[in-house]
Protein backbone atom coordinates (compact mmCIF):
# COMPACT_ATOMS: atom_id res chain seq x y z
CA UNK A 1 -43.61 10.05 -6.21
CA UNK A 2 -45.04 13.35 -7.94
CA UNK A 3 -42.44 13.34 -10.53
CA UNK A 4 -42.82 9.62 -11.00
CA UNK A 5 -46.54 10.71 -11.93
CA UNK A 6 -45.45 13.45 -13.91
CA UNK A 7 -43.12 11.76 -16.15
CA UNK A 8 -46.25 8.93 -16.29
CA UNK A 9 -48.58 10.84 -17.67
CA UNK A 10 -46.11 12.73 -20.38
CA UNK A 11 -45.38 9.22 -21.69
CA UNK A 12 -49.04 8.00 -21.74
CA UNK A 13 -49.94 10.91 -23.67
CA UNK A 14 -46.58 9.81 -25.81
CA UNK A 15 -47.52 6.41 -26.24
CA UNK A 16 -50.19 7.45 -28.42
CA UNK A 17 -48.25 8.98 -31.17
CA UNK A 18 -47.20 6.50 -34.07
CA UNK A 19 -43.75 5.04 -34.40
CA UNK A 20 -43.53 6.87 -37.54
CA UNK A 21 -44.37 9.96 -36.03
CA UNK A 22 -42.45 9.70 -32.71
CA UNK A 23 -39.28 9.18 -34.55
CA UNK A 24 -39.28 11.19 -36.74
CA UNK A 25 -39.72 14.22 -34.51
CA UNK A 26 -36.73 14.67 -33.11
CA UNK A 27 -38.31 17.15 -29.72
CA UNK A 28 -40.68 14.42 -29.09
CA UNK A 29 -38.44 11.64 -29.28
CA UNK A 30 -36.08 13.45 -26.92
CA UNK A 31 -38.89 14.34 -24.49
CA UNK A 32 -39.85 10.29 -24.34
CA UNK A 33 -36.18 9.92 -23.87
CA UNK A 34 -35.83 11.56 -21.14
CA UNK A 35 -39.04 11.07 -19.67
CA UNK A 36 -38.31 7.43 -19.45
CA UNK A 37 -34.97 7.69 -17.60
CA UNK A 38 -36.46 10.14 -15.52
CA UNK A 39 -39.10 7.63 -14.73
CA UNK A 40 -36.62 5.06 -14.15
CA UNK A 41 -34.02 7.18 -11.77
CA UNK A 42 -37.27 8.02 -9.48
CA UNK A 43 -37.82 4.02 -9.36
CA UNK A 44 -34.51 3.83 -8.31
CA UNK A 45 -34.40 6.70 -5.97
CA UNK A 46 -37.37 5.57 -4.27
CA UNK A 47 -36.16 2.11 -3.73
CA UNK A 48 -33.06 3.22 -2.71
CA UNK A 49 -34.46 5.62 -0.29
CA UNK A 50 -37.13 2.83 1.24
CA UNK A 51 -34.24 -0.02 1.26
CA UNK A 52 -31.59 3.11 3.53
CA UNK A 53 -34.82 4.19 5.73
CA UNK A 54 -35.47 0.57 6.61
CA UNK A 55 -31.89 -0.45 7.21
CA UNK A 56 -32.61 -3.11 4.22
CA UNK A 57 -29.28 -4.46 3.16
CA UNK A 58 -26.98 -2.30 0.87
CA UNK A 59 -27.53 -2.35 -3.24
CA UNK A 60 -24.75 -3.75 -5.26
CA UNK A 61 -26.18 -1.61 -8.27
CA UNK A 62 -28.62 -0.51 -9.29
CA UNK A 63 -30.95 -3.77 -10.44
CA UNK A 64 -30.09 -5.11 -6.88
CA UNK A 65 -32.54 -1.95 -5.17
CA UNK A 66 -34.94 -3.79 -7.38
CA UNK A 67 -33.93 -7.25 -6.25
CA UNK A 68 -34.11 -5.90 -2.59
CA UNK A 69 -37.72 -4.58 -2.87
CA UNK A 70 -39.35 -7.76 -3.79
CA UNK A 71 -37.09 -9.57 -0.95
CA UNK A 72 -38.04 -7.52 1.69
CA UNK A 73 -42.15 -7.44 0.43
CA UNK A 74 -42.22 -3.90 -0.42
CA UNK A 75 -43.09 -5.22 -4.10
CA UNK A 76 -44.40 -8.50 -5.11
CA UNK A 77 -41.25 -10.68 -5.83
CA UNK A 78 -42.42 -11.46 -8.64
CA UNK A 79 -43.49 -8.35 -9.91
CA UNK A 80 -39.27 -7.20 -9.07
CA UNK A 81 -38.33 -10.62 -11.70
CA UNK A 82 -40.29 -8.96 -14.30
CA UNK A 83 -38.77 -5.29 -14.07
CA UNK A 84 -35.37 -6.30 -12.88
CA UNK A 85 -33.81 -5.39 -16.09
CA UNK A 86 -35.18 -1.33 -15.63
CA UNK A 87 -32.04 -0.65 -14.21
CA UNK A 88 -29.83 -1.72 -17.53
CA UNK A 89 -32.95 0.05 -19.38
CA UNK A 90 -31.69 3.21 -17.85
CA UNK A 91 -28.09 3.02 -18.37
CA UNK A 92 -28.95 2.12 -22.08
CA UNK A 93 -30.41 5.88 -22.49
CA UNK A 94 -28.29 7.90 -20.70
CA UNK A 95 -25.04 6.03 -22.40
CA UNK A 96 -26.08 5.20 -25.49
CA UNK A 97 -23.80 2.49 -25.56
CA UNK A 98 -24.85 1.09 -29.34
CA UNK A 99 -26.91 3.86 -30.27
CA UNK A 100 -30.74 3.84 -29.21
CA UNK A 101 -32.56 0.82 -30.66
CA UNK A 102 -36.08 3.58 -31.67
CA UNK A 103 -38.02 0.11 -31.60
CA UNK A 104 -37.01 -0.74 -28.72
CA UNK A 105 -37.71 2.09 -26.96
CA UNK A 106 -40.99 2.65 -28.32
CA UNK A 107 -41.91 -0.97 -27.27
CA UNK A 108 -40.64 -0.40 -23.81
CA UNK A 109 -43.33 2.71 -24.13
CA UNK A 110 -46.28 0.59 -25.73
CA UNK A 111 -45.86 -2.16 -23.09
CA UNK A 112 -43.73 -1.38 -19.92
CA UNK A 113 -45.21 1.66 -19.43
CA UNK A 114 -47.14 -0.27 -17.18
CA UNK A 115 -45.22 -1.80 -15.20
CA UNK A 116 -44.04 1.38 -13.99
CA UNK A 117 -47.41 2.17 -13.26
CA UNK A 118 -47.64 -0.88 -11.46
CA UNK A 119 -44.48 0.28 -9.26
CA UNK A 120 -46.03 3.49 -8.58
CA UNK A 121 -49.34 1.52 -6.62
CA UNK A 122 -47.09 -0.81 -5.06
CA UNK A 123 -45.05 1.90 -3.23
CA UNK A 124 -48.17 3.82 -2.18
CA UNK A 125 -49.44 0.44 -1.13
CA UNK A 126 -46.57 -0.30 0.74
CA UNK A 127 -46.19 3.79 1.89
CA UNK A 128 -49.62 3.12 3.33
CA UNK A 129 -49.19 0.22 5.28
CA UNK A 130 -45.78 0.78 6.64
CA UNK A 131 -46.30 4.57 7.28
CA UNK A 132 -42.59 5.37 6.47
């Protein structure tokens, strides 16, 4: 969970820079890149560690530790619809399958940021309550 916040507060501080800026400084965009998988593998790590402590059932993938959270209440169900697609997010970054879509990620930064947030108080929430 610290590196979760860690990586959190790097990209608020980088969601503040302009597109213009951001992509054209090659460190900077590197350091979101990153910072955003990074963000994204603790998501999954966590998940994945909750869903093996609890004797959940077993992932398929890596969108199904998601899946699994909201199913079992350890996130809204509804909040684990809307970030489902975090996983493929992640994979998008560290394969570069196309190329990065800059837009794209900087949107992800402007408005998903959030959500991942939003993870973050869910797990402590849930942490909390279920003392694990």
């Amino acid at each position: 969970m610290k590196r979760l916040e860690k990586t959190l507060q790097i990209l608020q501080q980088s969601s503040k820079v302009p597109f213009e800026d951001l992509t054209s400084n090659d460190v900077l965009l590197s350091a979101v890149e990153r910072n955003l998988q990074v963000a994204i593998e603790c998501i999954l790590d966590i998940g994945n560690h909750i869903i093996a402590e609890k004797g959940f059932e077993t992932p398929e993938d890596n969108e199904d530790i998601i899946r699994i959270l909201g199913d079992e209440a350890v996130i809204p169900s509804d909040f684990a619809r809307r970030i489902k697609g975090i996983a493929g997010f992640r994979n998008i970054l560290i394969h570069e399958y196309t190329g990065i879509d800059y837009g794209l990620l900087y949107n992800f930064l402007l408005y998903r940021l959030n959500d991942l947030r939003e993870f973050a108080k869910h797990i402590s929430t849930y942490l909390e309550r279920d003392k694990i």
